[in-house]
N, C-alpha and C. Protein backbone atom coordinates (compact mmCIF):
# COMPACT_ATOMS: atom_id res chain seq x y z
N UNK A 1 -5.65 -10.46 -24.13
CA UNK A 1 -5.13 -10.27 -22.79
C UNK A 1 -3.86 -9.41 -22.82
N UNK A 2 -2.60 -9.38 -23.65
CA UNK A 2 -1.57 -8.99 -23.82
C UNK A 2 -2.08 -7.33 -24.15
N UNK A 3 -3.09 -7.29 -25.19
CA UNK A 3 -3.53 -5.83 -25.22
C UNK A 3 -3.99 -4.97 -24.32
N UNK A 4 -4.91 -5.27 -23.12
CA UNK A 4 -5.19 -5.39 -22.30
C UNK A 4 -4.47 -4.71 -21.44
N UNK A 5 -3.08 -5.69 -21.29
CA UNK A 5 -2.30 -5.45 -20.37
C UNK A 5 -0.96 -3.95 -20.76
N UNK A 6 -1.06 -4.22 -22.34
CA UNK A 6 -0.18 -2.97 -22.81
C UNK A 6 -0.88 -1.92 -22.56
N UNK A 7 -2.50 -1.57 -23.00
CA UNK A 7 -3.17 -0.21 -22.63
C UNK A 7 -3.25 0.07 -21.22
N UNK A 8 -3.22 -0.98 -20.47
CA UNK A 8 -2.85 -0.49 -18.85
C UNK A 8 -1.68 0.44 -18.12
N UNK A 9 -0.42 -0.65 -19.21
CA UNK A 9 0.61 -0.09 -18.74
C UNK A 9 1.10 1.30 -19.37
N UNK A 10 0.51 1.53 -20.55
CA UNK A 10 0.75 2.98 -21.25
C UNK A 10 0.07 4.42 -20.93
N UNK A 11 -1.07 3.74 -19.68
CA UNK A 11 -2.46 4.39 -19.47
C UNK A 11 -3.15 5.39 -20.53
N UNK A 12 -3.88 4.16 -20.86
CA UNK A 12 -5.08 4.43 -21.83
C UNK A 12 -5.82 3.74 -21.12
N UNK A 13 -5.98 2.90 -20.69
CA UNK A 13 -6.62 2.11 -19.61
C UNK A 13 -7.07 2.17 -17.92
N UNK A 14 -7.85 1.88 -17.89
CA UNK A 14 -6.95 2.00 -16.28
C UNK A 14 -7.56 0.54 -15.59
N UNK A 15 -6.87 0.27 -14.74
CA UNK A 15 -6.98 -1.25 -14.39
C UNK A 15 -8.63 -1.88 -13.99
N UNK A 16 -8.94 -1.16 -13.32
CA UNK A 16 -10.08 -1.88 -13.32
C UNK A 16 -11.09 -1.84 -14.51
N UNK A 17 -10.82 -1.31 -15.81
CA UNK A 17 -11.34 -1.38 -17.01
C UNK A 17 -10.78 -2.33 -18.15
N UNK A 18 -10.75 -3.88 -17.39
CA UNK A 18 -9.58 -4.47 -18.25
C UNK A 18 -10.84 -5.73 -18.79
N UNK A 19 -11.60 -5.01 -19.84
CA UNK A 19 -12.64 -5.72 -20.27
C UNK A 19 -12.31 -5.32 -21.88
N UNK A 20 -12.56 -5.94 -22.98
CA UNK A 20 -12.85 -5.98 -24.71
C UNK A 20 -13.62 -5.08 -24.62
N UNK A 21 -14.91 -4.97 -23.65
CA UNK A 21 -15.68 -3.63 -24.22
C UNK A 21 -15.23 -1.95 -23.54
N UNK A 22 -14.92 -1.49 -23.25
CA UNK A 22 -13.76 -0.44 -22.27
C UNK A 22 -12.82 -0.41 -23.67
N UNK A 23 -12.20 -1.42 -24.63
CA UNK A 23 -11.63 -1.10 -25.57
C UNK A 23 -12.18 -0.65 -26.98
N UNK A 24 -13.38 -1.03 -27.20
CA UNK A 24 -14.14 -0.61 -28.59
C UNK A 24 -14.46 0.67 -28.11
N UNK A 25 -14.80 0.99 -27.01
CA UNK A 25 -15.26 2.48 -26.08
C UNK A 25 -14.21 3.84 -26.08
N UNK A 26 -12.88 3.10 -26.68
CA UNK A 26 -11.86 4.04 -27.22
C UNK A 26 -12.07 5.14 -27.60
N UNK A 27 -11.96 6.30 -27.84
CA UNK A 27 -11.86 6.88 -28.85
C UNK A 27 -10.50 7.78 -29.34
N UNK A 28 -10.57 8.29 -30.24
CA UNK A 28 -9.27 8.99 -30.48
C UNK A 28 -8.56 10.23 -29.64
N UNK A 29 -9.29 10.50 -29.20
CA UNK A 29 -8.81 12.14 -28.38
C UNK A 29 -8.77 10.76 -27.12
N UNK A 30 -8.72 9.83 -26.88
CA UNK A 30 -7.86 9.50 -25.47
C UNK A 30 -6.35 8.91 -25.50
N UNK A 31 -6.58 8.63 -27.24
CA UNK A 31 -4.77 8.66 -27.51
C UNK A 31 -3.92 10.43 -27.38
N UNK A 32 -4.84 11.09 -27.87
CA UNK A 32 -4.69 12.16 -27.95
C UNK A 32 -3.93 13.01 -26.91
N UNK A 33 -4.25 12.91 -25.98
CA UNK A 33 -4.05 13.48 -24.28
C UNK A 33 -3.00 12.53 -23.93
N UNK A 34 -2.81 11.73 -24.60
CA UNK A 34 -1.51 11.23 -24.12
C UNK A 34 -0.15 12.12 -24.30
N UNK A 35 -0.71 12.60 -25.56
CA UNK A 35 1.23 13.19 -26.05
C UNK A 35 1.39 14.33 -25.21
N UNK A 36 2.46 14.37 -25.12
CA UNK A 36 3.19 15.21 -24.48
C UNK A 36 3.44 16.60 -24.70
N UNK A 37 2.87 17.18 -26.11
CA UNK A 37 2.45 18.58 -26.03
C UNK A 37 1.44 19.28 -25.69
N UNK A 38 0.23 18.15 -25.63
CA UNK A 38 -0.90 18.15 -24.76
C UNK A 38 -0.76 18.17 -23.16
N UNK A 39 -0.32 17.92 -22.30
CA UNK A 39 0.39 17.12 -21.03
C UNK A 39 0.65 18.61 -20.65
N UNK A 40 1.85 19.43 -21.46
CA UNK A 40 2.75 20.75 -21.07
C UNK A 40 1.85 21.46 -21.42
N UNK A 41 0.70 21.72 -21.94
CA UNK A 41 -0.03 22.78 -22.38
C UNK A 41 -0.96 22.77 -20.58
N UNK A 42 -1.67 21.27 -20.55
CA UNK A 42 -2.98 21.02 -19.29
C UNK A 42 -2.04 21.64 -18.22
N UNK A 43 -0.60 21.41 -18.20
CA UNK A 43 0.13 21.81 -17.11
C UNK A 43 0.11 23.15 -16.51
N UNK A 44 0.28 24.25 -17.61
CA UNK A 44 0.01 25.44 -17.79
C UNK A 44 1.66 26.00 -18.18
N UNK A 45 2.27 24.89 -18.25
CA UNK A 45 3.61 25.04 -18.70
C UNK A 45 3.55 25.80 -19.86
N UNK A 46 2.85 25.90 -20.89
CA UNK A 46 2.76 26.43 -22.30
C UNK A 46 1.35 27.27 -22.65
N UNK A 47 1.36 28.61 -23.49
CA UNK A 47 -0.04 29.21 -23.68
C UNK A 47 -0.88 29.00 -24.72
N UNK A 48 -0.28 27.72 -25.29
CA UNK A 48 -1.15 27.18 -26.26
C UNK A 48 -0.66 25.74 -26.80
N UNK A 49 -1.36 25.10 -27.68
CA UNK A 49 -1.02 23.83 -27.56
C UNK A 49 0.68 24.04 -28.83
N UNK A 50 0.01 25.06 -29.75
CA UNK A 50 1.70 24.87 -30.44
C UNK A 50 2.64 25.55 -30.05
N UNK A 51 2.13 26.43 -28.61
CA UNK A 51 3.66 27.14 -28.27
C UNK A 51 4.43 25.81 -27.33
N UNK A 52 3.43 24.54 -26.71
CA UNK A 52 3.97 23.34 -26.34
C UNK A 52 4.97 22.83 -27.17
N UNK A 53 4.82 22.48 -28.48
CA UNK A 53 5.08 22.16 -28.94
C UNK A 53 6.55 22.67 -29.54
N UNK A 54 6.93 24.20 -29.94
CA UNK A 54 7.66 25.18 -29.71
C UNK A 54 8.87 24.43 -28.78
N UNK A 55 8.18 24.35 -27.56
CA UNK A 55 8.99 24.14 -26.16
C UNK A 55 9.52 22.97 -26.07
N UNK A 56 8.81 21.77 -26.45
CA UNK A 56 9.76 20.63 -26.98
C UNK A 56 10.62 20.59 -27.90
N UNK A 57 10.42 21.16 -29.30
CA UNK A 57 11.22 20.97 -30.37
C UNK A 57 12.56 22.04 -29.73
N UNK A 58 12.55 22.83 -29.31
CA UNK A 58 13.66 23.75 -28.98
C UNK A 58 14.38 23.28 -27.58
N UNK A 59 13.88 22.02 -27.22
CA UNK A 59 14.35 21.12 -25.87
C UNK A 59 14.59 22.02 -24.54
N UNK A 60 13.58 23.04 -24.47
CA UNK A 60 13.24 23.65 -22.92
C UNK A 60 12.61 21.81 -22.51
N UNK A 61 11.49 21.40 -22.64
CA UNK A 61 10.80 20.37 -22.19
C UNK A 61 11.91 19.00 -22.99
N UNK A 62 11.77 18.05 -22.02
CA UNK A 62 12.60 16.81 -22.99
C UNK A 62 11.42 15.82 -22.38
């Protein structure tokens, strides 16, 4: 239940998917799209995923 409730709140989840099976259904590229050089790239903020990356480490993006 506590897991559950952490993948909700981090959104990896989304609430009405608050079942054990929705979690084995995981896969890795949905941790993936979480980070935040991913995020500034979908944005169109950046022209590739490591010039994102570029843009954080040099703290244009925080």
């Amino acid at each position: 239940n506590a897991l559950l409730r952490r993948l909700v709140r981090i959104g990896v989840l989304d609430e009405g998917k608050m079942k054990l099976d929705y979690i084995l259904g995981l896969k890795v590229e949905d941790f993936l799209e979480r980070r935040l050089q991913t995020q500034v790239f979908k944005l169109g903020l950046a022209k590739s995923i490591h010039h994102a990356r570029v843009l954080i480490r040099q703290r244009h993006i925080r």
